[in-house]
N, C-alpha and C. Protein backbone atom coordinates (compact mmCIF):
# COMPACT_ATOMS: atom_id res chain seq x y z
N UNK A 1 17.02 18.93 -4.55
CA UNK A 1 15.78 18.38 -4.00
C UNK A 1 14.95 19.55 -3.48
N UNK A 2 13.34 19.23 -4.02
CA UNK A 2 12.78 20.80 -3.44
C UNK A 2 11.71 19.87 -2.19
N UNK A 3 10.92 21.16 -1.86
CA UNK A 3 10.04 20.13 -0.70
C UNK A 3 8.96 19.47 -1.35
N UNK A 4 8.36 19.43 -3.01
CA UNK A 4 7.87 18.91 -3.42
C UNK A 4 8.59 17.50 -3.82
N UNK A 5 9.19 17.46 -3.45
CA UNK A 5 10.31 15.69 -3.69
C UNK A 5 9.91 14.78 -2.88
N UNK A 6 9.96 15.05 -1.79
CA UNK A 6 9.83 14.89 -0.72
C UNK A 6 8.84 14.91 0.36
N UNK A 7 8.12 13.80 0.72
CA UNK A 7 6.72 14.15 1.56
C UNK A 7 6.38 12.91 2.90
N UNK A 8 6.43 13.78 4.28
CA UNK A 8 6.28 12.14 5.24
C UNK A 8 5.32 12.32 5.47
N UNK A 9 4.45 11.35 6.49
CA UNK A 9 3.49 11.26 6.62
C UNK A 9 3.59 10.21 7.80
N UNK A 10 2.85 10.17 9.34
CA UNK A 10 2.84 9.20 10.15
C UNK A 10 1.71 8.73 9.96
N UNK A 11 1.71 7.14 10.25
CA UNK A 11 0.39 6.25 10.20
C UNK A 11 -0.14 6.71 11.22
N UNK A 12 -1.66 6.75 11.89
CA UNK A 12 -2.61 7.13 12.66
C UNK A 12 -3.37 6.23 12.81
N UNK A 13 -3.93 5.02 12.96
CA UNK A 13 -5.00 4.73 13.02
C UNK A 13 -5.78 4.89 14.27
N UNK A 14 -5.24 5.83 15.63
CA UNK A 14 -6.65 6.30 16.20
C UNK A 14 -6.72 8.09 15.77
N UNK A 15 -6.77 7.83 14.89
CA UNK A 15 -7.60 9.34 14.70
C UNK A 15 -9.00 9.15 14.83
N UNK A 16 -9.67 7.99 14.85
CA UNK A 16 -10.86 8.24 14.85
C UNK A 16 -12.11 7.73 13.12
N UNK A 17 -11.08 7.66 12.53
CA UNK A 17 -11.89 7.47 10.84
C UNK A 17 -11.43 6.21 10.31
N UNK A 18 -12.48 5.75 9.53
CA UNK A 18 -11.89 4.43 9.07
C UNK A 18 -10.45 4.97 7.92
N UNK A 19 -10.97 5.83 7.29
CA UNK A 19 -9.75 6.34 6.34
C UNK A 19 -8.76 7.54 6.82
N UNK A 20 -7.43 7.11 6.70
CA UNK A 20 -6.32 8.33 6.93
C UNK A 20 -6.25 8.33 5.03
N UNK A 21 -6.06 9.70 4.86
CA UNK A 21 -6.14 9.58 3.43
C UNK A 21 -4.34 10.24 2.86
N UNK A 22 -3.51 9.04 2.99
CA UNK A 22 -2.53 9.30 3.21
C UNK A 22 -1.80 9.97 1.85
N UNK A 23 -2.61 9.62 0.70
CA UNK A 23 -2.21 10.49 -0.94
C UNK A 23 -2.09 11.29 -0.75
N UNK A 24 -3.26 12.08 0.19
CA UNK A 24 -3.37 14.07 -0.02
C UNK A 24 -2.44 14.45 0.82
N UNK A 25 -1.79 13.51 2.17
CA UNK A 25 -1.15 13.74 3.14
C UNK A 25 0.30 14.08 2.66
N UNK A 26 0.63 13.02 1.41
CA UNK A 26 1.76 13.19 0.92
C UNK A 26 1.98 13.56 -0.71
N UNK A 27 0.91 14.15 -1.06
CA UNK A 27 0.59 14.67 -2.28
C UNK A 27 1.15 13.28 -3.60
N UNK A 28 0.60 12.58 -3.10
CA UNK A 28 0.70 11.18 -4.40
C UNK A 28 -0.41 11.99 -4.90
N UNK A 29 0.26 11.63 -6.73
CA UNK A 29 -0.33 11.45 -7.92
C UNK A 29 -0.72 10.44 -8.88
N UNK A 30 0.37 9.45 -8.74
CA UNK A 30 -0.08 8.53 -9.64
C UNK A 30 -0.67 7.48 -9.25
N UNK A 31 -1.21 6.89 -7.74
CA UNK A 31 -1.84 5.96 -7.32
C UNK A 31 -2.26 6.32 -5.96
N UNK A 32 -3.66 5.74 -5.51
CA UNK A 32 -4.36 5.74 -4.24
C UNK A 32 -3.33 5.18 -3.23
N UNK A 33 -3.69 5.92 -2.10
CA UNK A 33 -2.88 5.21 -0.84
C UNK A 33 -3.36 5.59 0.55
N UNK A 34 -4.28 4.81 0.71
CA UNK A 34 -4.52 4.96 1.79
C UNK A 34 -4.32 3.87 3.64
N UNK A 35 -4.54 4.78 4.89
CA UNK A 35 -5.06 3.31 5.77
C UNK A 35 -5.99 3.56 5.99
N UNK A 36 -6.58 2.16 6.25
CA UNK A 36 -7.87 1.89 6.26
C UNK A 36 -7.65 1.47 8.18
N UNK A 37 -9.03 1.55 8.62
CA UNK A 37 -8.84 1.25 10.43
C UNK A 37 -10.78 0.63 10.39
N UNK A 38 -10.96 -0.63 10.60
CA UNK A 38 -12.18 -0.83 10.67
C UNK A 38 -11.94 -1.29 12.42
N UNK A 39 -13.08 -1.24 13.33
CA UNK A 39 -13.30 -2.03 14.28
C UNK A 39 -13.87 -3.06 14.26
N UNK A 40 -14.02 -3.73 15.05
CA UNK A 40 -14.37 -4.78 15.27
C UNK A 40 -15.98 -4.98 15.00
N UNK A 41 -15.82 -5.87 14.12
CA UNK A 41 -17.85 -5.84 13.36
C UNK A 41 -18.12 -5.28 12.59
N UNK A 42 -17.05 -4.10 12.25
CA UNK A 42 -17.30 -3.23 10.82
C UNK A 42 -17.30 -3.54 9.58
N UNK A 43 -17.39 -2.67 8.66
CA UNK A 43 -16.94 -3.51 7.06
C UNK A 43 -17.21 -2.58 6.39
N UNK A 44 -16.54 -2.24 4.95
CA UNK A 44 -16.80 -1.54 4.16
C UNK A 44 -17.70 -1.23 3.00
N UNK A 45 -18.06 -0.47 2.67
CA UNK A 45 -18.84 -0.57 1.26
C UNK A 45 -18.96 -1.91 0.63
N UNK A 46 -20.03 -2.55 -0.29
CA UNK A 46 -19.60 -3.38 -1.48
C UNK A 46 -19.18 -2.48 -2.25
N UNK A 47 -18.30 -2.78 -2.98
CA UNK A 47 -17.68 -1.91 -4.27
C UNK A 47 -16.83 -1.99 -5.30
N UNK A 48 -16.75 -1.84 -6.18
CA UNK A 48 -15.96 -2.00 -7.73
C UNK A 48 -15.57 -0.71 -8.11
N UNK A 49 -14.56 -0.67 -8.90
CA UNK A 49 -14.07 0.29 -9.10
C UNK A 49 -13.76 0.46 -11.06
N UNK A 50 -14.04 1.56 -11.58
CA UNK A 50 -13.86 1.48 -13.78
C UNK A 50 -12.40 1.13 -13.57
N UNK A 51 -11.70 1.54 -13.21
CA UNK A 51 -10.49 0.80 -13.50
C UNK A 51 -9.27 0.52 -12.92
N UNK A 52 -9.85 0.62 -12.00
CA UNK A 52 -8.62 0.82 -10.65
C UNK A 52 -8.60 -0.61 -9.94
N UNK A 53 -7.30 -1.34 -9.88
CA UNK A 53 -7.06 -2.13 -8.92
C UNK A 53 -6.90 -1.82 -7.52
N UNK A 54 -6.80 -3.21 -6.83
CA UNK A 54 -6.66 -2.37 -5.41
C UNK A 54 -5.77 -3.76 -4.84
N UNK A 55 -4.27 -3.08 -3.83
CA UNK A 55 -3.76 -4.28 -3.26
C UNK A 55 -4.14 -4.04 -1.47
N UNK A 56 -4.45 -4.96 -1.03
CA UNK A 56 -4.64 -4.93 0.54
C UNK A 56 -3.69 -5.53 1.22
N UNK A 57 -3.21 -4.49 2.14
CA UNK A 57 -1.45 -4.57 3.29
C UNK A 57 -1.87 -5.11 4.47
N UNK A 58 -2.60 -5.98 5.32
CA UNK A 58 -2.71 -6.59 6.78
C UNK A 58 -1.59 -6.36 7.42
N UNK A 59 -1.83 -5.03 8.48
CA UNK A 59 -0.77 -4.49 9.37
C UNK A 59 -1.13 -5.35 10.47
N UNK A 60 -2.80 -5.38 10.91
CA UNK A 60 -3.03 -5.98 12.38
C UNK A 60 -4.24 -6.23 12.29
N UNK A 61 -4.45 -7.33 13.16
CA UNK A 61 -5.90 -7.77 13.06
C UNK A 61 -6.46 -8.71 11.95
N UNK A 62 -7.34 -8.92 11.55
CA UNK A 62 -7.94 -10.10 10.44
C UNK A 62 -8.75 -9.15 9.24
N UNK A 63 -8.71 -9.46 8.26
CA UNK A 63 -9.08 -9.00 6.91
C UNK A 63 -10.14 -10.26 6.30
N UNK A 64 -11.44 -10.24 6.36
CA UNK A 64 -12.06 -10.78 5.90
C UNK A 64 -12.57 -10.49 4.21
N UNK A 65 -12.21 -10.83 3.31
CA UNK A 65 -12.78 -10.12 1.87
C UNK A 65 -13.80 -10.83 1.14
N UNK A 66 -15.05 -10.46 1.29
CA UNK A 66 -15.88 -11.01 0.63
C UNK A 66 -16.74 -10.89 -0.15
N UNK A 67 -16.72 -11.40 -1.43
CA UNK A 67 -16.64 -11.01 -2.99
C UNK A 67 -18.20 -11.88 -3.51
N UNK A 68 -18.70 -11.18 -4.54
CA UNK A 68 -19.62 -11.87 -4.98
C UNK A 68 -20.32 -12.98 -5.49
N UNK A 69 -20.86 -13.91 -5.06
CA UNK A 69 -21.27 -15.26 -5.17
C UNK A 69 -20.80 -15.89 -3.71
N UNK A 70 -20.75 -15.32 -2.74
CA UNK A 70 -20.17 -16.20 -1.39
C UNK A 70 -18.64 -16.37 -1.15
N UNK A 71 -17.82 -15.86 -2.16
CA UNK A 71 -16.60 -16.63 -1.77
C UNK A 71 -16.31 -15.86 -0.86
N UNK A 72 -14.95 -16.16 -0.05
CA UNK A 72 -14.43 -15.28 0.98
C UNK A 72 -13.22 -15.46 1.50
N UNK A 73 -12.38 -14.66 1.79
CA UNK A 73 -10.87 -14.69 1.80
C UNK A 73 -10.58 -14.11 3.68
N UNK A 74 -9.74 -15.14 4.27
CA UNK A 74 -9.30 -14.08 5.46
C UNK A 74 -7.90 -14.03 5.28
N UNK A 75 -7.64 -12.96 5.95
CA UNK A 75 -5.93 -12.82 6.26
C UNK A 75 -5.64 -11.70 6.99
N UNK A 76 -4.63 -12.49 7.51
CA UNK A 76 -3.86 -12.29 8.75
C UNK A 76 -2.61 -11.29 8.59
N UNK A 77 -2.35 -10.54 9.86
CA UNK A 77 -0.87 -9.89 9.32
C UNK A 77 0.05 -10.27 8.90
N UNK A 78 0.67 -9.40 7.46
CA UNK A 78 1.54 -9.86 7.20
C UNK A 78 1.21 -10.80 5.62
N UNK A 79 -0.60 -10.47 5.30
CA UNK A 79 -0.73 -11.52 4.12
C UNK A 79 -0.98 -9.89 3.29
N UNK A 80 -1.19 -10.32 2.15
CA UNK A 80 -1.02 -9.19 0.82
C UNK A 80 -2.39 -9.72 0.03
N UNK A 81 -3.48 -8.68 -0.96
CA UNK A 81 -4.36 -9.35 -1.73
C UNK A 81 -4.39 -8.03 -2.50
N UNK A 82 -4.69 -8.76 -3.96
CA UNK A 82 -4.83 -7.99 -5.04
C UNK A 82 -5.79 -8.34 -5.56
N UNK A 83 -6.88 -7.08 -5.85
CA UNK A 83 -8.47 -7.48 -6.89
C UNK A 83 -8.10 -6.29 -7.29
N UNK A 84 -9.01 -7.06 -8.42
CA UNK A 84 -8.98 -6.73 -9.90
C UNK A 84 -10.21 -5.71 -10.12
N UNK A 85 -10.33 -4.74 -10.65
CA UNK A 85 -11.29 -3.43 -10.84
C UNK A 85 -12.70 -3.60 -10.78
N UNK A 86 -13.18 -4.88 -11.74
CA UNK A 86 -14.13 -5.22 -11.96
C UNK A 86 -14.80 -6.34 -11.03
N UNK A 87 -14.54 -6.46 -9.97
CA UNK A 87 -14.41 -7.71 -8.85
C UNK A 87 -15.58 -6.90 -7.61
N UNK A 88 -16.81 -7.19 -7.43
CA UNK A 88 -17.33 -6.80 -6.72
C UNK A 88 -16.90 -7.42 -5.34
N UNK A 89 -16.43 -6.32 -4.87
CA UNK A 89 -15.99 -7.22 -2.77
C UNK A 89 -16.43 -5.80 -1.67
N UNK A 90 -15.97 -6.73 -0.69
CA UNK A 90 -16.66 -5.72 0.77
C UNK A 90 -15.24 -6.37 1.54
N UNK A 91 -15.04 -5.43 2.80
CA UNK A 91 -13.72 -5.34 3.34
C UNK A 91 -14.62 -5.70 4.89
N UNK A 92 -14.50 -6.71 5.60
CA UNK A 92 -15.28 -7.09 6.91
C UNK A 92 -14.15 -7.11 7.79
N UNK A 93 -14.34 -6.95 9.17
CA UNK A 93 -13.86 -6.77 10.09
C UNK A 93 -14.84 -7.80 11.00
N UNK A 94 -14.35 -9.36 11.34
CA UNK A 94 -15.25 -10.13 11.86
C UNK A 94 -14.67 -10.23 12.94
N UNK A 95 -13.40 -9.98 13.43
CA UNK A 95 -13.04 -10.32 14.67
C UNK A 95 -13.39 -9.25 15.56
N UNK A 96 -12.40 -9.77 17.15
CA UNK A 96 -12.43 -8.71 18.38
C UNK A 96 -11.52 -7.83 18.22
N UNK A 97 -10.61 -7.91 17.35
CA UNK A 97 -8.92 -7.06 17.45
C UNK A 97 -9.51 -6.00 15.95
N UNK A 98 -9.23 -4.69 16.12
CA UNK A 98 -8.93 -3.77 15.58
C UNK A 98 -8.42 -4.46 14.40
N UNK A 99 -8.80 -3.95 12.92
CA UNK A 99 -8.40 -4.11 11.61
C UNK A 99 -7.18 -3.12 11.35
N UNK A 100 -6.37 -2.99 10.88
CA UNK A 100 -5.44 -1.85 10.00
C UNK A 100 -4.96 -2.40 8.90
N UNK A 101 -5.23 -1.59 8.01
CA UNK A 101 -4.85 -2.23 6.65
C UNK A 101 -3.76 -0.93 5.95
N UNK A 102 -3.17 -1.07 4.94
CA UNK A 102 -3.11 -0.14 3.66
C UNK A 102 -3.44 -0.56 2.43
N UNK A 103 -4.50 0.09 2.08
CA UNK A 103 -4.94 0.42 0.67
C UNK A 103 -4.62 0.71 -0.47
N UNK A 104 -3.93 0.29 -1.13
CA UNK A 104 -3.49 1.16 -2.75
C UNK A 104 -4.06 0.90 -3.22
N UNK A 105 -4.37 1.80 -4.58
CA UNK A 105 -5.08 1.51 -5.60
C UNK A 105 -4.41 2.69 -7.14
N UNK A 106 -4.37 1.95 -8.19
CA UNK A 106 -4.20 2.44 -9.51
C UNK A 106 -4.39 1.90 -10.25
N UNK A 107 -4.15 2.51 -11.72
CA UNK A 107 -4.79 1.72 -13.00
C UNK A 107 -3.72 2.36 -14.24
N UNK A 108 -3.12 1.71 -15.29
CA UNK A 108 -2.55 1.71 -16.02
C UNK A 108 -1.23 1.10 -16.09
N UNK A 109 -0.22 0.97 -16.77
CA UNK A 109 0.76 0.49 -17.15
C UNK A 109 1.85 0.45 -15.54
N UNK A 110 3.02 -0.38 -15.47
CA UNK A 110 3.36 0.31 -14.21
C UNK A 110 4.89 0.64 -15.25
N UNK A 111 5.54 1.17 -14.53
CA UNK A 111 6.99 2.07 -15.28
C UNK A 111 7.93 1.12 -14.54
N UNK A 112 8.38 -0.10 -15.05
CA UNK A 112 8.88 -0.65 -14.28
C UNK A 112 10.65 -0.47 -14.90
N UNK A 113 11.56 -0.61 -13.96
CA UNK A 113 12.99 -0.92 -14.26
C UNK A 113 13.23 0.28 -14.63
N UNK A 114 12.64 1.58 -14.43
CA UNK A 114 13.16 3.32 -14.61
C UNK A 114 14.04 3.63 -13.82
N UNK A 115 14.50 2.80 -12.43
CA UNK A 115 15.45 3.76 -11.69
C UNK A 115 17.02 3.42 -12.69
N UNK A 116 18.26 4.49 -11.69
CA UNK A 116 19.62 4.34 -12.02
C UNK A 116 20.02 4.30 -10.78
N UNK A 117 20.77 3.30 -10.49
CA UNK A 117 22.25 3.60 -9.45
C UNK A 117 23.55 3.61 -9.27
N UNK A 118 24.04 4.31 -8.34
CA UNK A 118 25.48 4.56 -8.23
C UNK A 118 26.10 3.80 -7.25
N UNK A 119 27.50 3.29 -7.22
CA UNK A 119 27.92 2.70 -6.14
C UNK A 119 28.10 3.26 -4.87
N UNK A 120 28.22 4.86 -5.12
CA UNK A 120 28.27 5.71 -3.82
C UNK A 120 27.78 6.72 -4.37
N UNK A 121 27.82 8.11 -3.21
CA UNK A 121 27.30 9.34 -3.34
C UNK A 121 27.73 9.94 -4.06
N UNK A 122 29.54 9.65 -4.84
CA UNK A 122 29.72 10.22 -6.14
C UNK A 122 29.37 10.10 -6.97
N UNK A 123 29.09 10.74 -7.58
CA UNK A 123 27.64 10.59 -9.22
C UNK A 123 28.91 10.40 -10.30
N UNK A 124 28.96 9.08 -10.32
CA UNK A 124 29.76 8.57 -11.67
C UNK A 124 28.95 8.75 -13.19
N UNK A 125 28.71 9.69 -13.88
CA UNK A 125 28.20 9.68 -15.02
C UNK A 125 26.57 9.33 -14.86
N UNK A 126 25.70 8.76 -15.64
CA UNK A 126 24.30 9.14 -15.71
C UNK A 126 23.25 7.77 -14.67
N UNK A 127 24.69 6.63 -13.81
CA UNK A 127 24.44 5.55 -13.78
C UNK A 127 24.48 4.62 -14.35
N UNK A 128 23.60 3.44 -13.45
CA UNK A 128 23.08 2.23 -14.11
C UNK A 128 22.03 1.36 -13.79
N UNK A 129 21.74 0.69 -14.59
CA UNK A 129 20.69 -0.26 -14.18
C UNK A 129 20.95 -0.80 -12.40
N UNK A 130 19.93 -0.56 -11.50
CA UNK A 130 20.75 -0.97 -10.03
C UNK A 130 20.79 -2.44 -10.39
N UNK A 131 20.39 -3.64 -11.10
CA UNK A 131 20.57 -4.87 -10.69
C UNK A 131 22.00 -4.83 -11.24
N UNK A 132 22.74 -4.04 -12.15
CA UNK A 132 24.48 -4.15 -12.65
C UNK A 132 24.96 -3.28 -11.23
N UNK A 133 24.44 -2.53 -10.32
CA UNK A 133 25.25 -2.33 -9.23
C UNK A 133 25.12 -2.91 -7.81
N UNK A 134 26.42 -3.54 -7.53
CA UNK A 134 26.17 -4.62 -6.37
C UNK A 134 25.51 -3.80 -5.15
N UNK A 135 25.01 -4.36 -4.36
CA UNK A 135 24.38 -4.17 -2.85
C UNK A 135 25.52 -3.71 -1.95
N UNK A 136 25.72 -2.33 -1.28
CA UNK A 136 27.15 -2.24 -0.34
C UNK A 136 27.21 -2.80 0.82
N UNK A 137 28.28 -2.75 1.37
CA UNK A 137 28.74 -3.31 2.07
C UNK A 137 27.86 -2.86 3.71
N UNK A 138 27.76 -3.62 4.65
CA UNK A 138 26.92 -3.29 5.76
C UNK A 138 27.91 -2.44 6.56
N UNK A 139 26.69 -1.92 7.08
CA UNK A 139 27.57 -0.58 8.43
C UNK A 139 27.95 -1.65 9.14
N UNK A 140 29.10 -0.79 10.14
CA UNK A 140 30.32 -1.78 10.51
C UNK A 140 29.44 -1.35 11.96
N UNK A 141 29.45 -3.09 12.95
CA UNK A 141 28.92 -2.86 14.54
C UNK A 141 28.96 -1.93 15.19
N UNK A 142 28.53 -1.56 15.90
CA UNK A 142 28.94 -0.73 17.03
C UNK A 142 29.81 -0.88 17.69
């Protein structure tokens, strides 16, 4: 493992900016990742994107999303939303409580079912599919 493997990053949302731009923080390449921090009454750009989806994470506070022709979506912590590239929306902040969100965003194929696992830290040969290796056993109480 080199230190390019490997990258942390703490959430912030009082730094002060609506965006912590947490990709460059942790040198992601293949998809956007950011948090987003609106206050109270704020809101973001209208905006669309050539080909990039975008999923929205409700850490705290209310997520108002409201998309072209009037419709409008709220949610609460703990709800998830996915638009689609071509989807004109704006990100509102209508309440009194601080917004925090996370942002992703990418576009193309996803690489799904690529990992391998092992039953333990001994590297039995090249792996396996993890759903053929069972879940271990839980750390034992204190």
């Amino acid at each position: 493992m080199t230190e390019q493997d490997v990258a942390f990053a703490t959430l912030n949302p009082d730094i002060g900016e609506r965006f912590q731009r947490l990709r460059n923080e942790l040198g992601v390449t293949s998809f956007g990742l950011n948090l987003m921090v609106l206050e109270p009454r704020q809101r973001s750009r209208v905006h669309v994107h050539g080909r990039q989806e975008e999923v929205y994470i409700v850490q705290q506070g209310e997520l108002t999303l409201l998309f072209e022709g009037g419709e409008e979506h709220v949610l609460g912590p703990g709800r998830v939303a996915r638009v689609g590239p071509a989807v004109r929306r704006q990100l509102v902040n209508r309440g009194s409580e601080r917004l925090v969100l996370i942002a992703l965003g990418g576009h193309g194929e996803h690489e799904g079912r690529d990992a391998r696992a092992w039953d333990s830290w001994e590297k039995e040969g090249d792996g396996r599919s993890p759903q053929e290796v069972p879940w271990p056993d839980d750390l034992p109480s204190p």
